[in-house]
C-alpha atoms as a PDB file:
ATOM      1  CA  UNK A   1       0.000   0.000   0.000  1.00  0.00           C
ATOM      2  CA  UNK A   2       2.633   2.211   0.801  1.00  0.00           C
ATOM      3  CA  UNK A   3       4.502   1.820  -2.376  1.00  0.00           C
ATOM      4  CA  UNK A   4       1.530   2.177  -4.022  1.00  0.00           C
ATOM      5  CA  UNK A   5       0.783   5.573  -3.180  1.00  0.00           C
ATOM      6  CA  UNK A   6       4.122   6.654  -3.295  1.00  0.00           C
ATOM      7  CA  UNK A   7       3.893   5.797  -7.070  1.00  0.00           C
ATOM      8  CA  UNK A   8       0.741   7.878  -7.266  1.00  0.00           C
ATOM      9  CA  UNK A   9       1.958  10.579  -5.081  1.00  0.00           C
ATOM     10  CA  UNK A  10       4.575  11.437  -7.564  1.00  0.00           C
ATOM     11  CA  UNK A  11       2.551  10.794 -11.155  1.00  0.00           C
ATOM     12  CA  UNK A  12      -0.239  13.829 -11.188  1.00  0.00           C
ATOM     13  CA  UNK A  13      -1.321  11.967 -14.453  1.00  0.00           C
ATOM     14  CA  UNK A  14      -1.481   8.739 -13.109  1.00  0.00           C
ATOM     15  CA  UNK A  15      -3.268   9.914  -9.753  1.00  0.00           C
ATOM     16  CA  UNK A  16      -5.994  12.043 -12.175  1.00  0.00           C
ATOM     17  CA  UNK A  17      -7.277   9.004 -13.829  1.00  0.00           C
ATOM     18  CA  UNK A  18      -7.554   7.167 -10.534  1.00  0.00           C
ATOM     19  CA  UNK A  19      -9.818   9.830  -8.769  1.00  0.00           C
ATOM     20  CA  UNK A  20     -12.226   9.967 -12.310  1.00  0.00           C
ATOM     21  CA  UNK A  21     -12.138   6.762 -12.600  1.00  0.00           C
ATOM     22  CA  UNK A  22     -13.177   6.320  -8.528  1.00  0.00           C
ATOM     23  CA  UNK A  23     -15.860   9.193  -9.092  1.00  0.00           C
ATOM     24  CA  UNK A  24     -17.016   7.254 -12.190  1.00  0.00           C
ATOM     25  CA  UNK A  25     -17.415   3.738 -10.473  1.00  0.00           C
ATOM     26  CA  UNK A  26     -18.953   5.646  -7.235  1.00  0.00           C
ATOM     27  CA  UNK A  27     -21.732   7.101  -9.435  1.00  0.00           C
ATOM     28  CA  UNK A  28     -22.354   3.990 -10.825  1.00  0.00           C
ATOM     29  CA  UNK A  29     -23.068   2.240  -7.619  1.00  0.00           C
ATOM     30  CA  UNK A  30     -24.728   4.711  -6.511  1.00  0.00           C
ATOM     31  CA  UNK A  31     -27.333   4.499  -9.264  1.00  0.00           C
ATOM     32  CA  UNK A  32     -27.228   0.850  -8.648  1.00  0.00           C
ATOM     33  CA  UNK A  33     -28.214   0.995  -5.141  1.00  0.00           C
ATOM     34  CA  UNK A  34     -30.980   3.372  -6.112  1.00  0.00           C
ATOM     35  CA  UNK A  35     -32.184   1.103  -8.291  1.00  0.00           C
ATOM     36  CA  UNK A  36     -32.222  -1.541  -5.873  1.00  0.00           C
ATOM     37  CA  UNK A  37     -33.722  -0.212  -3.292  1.00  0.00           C
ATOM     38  CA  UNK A  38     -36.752   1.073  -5.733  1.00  0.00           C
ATOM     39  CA  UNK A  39     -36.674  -2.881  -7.181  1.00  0.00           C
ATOM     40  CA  UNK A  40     -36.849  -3.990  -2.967  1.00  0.00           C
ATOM     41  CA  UNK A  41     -40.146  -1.729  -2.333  1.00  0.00           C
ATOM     42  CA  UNK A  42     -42.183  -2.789  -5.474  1.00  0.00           C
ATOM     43  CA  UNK A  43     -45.170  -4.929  -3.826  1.00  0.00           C
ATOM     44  CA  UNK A  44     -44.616  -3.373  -0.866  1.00  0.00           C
ATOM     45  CA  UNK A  45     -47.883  -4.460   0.983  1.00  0.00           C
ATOM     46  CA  UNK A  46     -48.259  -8.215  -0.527  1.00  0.00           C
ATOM     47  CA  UNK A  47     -48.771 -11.069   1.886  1.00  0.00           C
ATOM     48  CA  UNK A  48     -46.972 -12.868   2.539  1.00  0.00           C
ATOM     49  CA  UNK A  49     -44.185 -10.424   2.229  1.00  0.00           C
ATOM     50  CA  UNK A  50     -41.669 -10.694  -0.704  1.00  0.00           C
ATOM     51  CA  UNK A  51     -37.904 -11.649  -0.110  1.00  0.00           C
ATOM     52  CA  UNK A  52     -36.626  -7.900  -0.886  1.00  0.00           C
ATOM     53  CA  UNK A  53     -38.998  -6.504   1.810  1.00  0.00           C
ATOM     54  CA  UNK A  54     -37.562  -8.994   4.052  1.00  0.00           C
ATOM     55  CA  UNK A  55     -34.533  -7.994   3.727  1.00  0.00           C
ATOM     56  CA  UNK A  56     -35.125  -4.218   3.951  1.00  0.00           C
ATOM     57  CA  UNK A  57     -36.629  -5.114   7.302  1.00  0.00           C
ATOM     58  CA  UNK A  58     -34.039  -6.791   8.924  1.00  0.00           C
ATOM     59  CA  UNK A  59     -31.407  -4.120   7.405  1.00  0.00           C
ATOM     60  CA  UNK A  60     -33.122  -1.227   8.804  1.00  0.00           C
ATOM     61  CA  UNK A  61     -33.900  -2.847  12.114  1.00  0.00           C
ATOM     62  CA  UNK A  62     -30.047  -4.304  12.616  1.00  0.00           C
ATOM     63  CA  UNK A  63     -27.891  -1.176  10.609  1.00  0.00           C
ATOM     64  CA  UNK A  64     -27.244   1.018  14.131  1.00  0.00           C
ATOM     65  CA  UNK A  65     -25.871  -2.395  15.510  1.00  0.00           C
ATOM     66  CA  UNK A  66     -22.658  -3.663  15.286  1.00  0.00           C
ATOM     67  CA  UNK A  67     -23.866  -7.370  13.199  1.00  0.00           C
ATOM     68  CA  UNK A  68     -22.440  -9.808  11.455  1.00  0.00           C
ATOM     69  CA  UNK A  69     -24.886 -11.703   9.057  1.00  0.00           C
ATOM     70  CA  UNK A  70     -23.466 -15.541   9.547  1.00  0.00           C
ATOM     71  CA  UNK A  71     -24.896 -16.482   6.293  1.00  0.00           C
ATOM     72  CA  UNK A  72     -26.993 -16.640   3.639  1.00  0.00           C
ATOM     73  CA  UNK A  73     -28.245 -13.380   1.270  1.00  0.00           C
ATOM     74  CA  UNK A  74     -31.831 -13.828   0.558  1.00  0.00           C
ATOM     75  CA  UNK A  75     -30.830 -14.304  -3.000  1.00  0.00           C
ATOM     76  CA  UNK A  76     -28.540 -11.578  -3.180  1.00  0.00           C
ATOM     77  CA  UNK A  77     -30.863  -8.730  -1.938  1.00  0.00           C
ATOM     78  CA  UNK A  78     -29.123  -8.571   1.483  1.00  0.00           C
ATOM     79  CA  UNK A  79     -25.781  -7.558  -0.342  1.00  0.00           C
ATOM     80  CA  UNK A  80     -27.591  -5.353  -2.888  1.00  0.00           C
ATOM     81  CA  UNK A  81     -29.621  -3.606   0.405  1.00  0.00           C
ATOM     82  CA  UNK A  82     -27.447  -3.725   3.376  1.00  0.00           C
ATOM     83  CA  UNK A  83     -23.825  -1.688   3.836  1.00  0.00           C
ATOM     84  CA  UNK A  84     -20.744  -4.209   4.330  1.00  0.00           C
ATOM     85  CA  UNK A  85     -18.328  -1.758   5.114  1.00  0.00           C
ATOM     86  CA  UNK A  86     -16.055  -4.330   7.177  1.00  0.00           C
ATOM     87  CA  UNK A  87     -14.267  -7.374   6.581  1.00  0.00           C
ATOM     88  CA  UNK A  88     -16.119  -8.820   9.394  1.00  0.00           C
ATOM     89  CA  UNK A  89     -20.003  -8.607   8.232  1.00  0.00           C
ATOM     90  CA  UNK A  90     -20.372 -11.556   6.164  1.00  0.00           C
ATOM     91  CA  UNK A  91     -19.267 -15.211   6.836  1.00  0.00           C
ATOM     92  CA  UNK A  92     -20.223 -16.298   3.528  1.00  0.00           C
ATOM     93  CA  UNK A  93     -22.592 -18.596   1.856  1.00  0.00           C
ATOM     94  CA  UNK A  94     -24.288 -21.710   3.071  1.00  0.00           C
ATOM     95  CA  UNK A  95     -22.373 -24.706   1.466  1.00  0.00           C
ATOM     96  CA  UNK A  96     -26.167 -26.395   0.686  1.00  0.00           C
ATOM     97  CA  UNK A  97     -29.105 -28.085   2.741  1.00  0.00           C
ATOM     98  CA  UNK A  98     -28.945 -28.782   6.653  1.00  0.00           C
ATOM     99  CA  UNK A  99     -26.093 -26.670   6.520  1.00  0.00           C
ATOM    100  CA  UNK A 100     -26.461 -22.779   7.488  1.00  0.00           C
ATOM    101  CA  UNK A 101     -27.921 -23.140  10.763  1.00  0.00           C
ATOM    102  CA  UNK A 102     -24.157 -25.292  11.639  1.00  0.00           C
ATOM    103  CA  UNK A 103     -22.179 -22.499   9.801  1.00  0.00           C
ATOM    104  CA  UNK A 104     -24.211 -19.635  11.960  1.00  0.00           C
ATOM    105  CA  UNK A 105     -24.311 -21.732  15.157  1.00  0.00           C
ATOM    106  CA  UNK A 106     -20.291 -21.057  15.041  1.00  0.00           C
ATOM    107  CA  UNK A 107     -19.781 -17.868  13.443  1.00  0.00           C
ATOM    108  CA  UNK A 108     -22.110 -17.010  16.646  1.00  0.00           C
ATOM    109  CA  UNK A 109     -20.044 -18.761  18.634  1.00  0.00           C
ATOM    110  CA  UNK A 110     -16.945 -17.274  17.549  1.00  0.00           C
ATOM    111  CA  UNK A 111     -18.312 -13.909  17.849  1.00  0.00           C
ATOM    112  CA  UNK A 112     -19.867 -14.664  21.205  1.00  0.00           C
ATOM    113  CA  UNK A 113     -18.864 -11.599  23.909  1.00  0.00           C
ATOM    114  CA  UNK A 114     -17.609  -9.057  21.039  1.00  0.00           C
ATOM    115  CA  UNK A 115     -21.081  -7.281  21.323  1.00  0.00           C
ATOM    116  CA  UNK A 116     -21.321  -8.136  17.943  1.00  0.00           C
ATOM    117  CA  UNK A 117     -25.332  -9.092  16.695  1.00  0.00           C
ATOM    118  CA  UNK A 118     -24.814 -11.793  14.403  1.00  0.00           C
ATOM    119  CA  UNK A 119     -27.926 -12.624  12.382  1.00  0.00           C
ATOM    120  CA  UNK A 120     -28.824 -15.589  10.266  1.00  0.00           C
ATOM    121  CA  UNK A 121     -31.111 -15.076   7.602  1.00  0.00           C
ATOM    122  CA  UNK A 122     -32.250 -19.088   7.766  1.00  0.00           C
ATOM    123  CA  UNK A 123     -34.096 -20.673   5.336  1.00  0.00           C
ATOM    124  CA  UNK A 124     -36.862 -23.020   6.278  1.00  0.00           C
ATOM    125  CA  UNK A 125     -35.837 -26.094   4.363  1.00  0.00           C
ATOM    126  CA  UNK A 126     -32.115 -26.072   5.766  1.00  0.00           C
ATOM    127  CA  UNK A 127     -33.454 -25.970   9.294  1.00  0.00           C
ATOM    128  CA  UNK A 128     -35.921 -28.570   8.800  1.00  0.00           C
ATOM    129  CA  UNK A 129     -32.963 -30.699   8.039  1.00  0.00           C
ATOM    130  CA  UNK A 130     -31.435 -29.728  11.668  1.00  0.00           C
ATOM    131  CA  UNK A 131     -34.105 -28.252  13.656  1.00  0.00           C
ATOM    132  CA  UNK A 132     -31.802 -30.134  16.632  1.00  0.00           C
ATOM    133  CA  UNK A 133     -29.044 -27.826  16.201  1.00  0.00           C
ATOM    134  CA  UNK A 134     -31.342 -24.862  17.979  1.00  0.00           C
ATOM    135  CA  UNK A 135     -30.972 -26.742  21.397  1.00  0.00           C
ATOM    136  CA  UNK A 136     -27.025 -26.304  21.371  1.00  0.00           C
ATOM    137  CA  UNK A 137     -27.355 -22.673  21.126  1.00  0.00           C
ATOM    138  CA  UNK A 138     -29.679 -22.808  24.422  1.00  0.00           C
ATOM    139  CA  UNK A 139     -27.951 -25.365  25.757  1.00  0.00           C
ATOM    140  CA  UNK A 140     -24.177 -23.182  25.463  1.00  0.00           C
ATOM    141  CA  UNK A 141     -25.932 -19.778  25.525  1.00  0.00           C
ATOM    142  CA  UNK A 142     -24.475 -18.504  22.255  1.00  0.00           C
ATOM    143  CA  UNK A 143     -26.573 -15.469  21.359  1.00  0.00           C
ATOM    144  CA  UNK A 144     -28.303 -15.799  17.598  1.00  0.00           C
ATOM    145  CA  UNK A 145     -30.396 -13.979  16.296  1.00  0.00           C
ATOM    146  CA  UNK A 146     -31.927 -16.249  13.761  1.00  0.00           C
ATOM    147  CA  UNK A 147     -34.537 -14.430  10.906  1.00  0.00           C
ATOM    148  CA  UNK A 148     -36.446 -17.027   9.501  1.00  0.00           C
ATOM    149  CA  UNK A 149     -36.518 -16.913   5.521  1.00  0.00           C
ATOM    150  CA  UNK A 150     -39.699 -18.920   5.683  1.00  0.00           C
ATOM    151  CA  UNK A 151     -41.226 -19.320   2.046  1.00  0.00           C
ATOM    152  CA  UNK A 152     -43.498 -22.676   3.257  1.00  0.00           C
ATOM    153  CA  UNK A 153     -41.145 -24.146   0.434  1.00  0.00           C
ATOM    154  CA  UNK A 154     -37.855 -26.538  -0.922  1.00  0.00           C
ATOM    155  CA  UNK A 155     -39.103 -24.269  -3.962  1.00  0.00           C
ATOM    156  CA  UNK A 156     -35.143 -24.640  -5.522  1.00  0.00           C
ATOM    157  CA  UNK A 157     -36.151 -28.434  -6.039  1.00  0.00           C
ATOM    158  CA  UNK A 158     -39.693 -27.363  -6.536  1.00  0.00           C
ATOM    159  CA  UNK A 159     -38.703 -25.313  -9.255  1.00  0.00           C
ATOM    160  CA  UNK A 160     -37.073 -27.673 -10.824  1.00  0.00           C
ATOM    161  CA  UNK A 161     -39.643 -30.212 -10.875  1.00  0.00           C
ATOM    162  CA  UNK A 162     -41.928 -27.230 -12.644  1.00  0.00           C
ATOM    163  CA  UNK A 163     -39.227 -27.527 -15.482  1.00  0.00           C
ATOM    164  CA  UNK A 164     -38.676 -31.031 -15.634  1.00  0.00           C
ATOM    165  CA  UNK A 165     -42.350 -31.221 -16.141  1.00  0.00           C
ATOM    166  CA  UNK A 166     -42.931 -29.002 -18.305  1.00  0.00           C
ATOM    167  CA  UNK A 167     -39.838 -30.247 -20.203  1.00  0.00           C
ATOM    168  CA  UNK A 168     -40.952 -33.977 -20.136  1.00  0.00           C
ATOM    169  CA  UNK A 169     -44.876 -33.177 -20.688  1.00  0.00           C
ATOM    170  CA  UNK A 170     -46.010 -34.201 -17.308  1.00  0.00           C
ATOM    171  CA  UNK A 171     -48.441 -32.685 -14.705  1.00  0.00           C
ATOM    172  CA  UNK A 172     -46.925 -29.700 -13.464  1.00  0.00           C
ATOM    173  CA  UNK A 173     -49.644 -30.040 -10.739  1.00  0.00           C
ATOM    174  CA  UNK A 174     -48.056 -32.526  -9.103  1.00  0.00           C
ATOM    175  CA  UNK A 175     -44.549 -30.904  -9.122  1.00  0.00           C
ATOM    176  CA  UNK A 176     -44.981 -29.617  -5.558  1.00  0.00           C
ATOM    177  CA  UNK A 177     -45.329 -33.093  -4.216  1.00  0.00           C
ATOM    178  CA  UNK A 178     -42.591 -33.406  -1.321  1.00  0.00           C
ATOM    179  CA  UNK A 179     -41.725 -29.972  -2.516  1.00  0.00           C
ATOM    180  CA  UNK A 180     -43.929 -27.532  -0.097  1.00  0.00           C
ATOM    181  CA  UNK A 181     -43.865 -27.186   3.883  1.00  0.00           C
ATOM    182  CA  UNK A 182     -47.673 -26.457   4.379  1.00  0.00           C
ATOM    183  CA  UNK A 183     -50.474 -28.367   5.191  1.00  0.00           C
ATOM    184  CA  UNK A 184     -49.782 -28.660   8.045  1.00  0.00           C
ATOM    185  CA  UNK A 185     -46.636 -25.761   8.429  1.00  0.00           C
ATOM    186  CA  UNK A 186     -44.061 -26.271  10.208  1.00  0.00           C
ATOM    187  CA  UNK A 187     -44.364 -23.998  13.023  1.00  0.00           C
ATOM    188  CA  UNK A 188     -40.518 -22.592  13.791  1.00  0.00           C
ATOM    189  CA  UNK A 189     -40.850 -20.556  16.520  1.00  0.00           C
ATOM    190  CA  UNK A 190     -43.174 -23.075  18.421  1.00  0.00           C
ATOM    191  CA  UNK A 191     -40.020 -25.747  17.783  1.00  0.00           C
ATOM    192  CA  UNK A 192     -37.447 -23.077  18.943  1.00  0.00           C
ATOM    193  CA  UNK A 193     -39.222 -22.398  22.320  1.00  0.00           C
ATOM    194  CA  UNK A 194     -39.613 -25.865  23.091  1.00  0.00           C
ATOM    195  CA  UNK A 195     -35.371 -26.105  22.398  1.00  0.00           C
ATOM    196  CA  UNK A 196     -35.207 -22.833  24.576  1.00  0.00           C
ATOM    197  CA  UNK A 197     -35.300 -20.327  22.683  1.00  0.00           C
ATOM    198  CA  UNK A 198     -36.970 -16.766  22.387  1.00  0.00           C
ATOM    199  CA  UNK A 199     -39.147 -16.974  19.794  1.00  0.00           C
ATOM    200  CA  UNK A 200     -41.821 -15.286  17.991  1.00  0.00           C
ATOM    201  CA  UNK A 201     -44.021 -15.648  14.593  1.00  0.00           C
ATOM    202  CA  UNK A 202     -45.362 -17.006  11.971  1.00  0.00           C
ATOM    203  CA  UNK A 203     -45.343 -13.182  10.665  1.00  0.00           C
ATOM    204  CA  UNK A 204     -46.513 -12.611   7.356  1.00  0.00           C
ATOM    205  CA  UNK A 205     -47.341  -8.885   6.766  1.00  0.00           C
ATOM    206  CA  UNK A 206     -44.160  -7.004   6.908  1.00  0.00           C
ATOM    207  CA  UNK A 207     -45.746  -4.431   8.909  1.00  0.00           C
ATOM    208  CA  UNK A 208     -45.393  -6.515  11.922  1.00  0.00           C
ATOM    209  CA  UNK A 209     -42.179  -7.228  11.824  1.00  0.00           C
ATOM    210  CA  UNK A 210     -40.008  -4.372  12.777  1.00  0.00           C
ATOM    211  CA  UNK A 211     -41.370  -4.517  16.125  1.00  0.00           C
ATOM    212  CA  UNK A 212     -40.698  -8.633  16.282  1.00  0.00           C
ATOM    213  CA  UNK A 213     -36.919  -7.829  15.462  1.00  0.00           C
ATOM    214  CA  UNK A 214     -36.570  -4.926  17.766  1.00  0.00           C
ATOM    215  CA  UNK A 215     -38.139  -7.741  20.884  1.00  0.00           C
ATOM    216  CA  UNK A 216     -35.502 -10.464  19.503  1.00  0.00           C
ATOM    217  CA  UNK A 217     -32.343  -8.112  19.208  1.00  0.00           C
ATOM    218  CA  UNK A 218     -33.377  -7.031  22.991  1.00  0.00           C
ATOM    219  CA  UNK A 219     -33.162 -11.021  23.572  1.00  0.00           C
ATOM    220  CA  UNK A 220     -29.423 -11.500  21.940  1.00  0.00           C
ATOM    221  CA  UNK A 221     -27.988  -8.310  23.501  1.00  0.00           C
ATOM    222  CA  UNK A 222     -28.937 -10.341  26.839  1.00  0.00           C
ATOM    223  CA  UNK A 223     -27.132 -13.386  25.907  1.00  0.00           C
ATOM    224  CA  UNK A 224     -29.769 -15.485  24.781  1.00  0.00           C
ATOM    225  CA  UNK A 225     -30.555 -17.282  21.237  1.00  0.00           C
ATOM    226  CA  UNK A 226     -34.089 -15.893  19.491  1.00  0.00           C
ATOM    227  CA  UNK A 227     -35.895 -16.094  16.422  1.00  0.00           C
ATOM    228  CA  UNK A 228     -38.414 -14.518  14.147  1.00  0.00           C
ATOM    229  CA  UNK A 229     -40.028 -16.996  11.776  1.00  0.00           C
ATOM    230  CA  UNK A 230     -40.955 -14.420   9.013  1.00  0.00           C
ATOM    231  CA  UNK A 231     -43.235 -15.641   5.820  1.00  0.00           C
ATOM    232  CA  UNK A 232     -42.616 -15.245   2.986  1.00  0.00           C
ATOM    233  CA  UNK A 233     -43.490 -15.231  -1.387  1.00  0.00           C
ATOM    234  CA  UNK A 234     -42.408 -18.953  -2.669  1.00  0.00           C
ATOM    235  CA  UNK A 235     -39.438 -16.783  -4.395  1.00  0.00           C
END
């Protein structure tokens, strides 16, 4: 770093097409984010809520903290939304089914007593595959706050099985056969109380969320594991 500005420092040209080219790039993301954030409020009142709302929620209830999102994006609209200015904010991705509630259990643990919030935006179809994992965090008092990306759905495979259908001429009626997580739902924050947890939802109108998120952070910052089982569109 320090040779590298030393180089600048002594090439006016050189340093000139660095700052236009930063001011150029700046604009650009800039316009980006505006775009974005327009893209995230489209639908604004649908229930249940879309993904983008979702994660303008959780951004705007968790940016004055000091967080650390464990894992998971919400498709990308966390990183398009929320401001990573530190090395430290993201984790990184889930490595695939039954595994993001491991990976947050210890990113939480390895930020436990930093006064960090670490948040895990957790799909329902990974936890089902490890709803057991919620009693270590009671169990070792590593505070979570877990947001519950809860679209009643394995709608990746169910997806699929649209196309495959529709591919191979077969009822695409049928393609959400082992596919969806209603009838009955699974009812998250019910299972996370009965591991210990603070818990609260099934919250479908984004309206009521902010104030769901404000209870849980209250939880975390006192040690403790909660959750917010928030509903959402399929995709």
């Amino acid at each position: 770093m320090a040779l590298l500005k030393e180089r600048i420092s002594g090439n006016a040209d050189l340093a000139g097409k660095i700052g236009a080219r930063a001011n150029e790039t700046g604009k650009r993301h800039q316009r980006l984010r505006a775009e974005w954030r327009k893209a995230a409020e489209e639908q604004w009142d649908k229930v249940p809520m879309t993904v983008p709302r979702l994660a303008l929620e959780v951004w705007q209830a968790i940016k004055d903290e000091d967080w650390v999102l464990s894992a998971g994006t919400l498709h990308g609209w966390a990183r398009k939304l929320w401001n990573f200015e530190r090395p430290y904010r993201h984790a990184g991705r889930e490595l695939g089914t039954g595994t993001q509630i491991g990976i947050s259990l210890g990113v939480a643990l390895a930020n436990r007593g930093t006064g960090r919030l670490v948040v895990d935006l957790q799909p329902d179809g990974d936890l089902m595959d490890d709803a057991g994992a919620l009693w270590i965090a009671a169990k070792y008092q590593i505070p979570l706050l877990i947001v519950m990306y809860n679209n009643r759905a394995y709608y990746n495979d169910w997806n699929h099985q649209i196309v495959m259908a529709r591919t191979r001429g077969t009822d695409i009626s049928r393609a959400h056969i082992v596919m969806d997580l209603f009838g009955p739902a699974p009812d998250f924050a019910g299972v996370a109380r009965s591991m210990g947890w603070w818990a609260e939802g099934p919250i479908e109108n984004g309206d009521n969320l902010r104030p769901a998120l404000e209870r849980a952070i209250a939880q975390v910052k006192k040690g403790k594991p909660a959750l917010v089982d928030a509903v959402t569109q399929h995709r």
